[in-house]
Protein backbone atom coordinates (compact mmCIF):
# COMPACT_ATOMS: atom_id res chain seq x y z
CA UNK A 1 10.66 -10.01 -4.32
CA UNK A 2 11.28 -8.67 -0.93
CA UNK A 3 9.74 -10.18 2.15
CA UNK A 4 7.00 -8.06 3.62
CA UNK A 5 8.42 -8.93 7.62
CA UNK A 6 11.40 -7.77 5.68
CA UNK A 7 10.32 -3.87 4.99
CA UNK A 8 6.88 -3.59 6.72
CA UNK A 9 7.38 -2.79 10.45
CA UNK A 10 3.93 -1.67 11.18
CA UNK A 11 0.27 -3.44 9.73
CA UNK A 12 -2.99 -2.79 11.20
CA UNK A 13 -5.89 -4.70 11.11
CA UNK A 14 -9.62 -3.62 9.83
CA UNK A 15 -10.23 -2.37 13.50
CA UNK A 16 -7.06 -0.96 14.40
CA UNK A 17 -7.45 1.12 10.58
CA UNK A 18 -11.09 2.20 11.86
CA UNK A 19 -9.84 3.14 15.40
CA UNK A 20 -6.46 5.07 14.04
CA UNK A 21 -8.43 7.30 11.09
CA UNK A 22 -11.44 7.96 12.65
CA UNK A 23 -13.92 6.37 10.21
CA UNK A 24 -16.78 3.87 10.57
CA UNK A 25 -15.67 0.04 10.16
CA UNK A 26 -17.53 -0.09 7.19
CA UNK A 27 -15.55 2.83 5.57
CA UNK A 28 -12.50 1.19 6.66
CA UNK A 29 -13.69 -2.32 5.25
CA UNK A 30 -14.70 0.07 1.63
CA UNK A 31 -11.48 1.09 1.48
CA UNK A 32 -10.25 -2.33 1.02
CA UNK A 33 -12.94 -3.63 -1.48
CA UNK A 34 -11.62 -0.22 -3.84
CA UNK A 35 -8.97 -1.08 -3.47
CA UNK A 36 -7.90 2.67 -2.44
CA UNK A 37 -5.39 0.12 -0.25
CA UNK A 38 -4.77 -3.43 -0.35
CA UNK A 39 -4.33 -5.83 2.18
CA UNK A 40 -3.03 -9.33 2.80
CA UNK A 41 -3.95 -12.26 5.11
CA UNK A 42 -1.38 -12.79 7.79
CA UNK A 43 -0.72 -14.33 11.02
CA UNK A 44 -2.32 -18.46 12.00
CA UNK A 45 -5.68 -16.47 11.74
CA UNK A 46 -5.55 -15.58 8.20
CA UNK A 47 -5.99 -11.84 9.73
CA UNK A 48 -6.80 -9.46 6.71
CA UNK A 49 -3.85 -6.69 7.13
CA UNK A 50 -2.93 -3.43 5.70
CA UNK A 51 0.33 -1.88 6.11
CA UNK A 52 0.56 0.98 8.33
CA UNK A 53 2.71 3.26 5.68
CA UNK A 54 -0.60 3.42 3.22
CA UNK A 55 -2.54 5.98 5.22
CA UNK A 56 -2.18 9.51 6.56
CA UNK A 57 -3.79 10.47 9.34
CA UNK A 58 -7.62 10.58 8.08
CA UNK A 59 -7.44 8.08 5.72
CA UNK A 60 -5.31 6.35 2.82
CA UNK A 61 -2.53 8.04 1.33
CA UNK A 62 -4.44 9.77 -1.70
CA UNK A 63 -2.10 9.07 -4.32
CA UNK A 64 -1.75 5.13 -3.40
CA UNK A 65 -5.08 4.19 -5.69
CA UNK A 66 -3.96 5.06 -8.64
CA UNK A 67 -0.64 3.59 -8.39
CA UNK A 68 -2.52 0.57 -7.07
CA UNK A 69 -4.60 0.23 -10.04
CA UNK A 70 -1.70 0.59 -12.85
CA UNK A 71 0.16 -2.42 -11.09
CA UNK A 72 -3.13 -4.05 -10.46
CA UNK A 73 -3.50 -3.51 -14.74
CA UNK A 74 0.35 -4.82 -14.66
CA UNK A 75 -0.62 -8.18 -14.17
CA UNK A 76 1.07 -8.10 -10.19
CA UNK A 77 -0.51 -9.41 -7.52
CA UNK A 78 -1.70 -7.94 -3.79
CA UNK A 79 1.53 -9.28 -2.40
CA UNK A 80 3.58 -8.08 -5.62
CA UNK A 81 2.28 -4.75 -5.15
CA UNK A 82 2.69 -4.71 -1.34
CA UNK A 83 6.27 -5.72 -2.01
CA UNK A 84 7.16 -3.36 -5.16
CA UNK A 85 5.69 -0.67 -3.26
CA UNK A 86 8.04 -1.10 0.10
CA UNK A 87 11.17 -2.31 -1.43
CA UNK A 88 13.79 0.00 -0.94
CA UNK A 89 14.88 1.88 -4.13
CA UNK A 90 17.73 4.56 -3.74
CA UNK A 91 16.72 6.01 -7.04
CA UNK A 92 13.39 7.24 -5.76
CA UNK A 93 13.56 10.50 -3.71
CA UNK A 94 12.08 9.01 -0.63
CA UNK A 95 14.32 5.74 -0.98
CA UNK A 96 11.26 3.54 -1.75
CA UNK A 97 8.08 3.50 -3.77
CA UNK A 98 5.60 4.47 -1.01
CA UNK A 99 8.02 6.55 1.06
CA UNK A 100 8.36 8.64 -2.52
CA UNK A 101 4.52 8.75 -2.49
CA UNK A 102 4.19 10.68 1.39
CA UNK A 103 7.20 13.16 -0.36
CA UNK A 104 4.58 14.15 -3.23
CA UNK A 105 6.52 11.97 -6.23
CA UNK A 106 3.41 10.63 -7.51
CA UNK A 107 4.49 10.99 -11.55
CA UNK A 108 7.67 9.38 -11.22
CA UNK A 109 6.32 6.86 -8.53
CA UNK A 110 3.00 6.05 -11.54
CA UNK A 111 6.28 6.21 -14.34
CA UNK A 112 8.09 2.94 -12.51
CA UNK A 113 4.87 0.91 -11.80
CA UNK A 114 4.21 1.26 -15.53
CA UNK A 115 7.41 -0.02 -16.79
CA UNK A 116 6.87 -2.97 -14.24
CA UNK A 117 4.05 -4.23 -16.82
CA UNK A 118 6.63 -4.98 -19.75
């Protein structure tokens, strides 16, 4: 598994997601419990963080969810998926899972986190 200091150069907190999309804290805090993103605890304070790469500029990336849940079904963790989703992958046309996702390769993106649950 790769290390998320490793791949991840930019998380935000709860706040900093509120203050950079525009939306109430709440909404920011919902997206979290739908997991329409996922977060992990980080830092001596046990900060909940969400990388920076899973939202566009109102919100999450839309296609993120569902590629969330299928790994989610896999049997992989928050940190599994966080990882899987960053790791760099040269046969993906945006050189990583996510990265793929922002160039519109949803299908093939969903195709790969399916084969990760056999």
């Amino acid at each position: 598994m790769v290390s998320d200091s490793d791949v991840i150069s930019e998380w935000w907190t709860i706040p900093e997601v509120m203050e950079r999309t525009g939306v109430s804290l709440q909404q920011a805090r919902r997206w979290v419990q739908e997991r329409d993103v996922v977060g992990l605890r980080r830092g001596p304070d046990a900060v909940l963080m969400v990388p920076a790469g899973f939202f566009v500029d109102d919100g999450p990336l839309p296609a993120l969810r569902g590629t969330i849940t299928v790994l989610a079904d896999g049997g992989q963790s928050d940190e599994e998926i966080v990882s899987w989703l960053h790791a760099p992958d040269d046969s993906l046309p945006g050189g990583s899972a996510l990265a793929s996702l922002h160039a519109g390769a949803k299908t093939e993106v969903r195709r790969r986190a399916q084969e990760q649950a056999f």
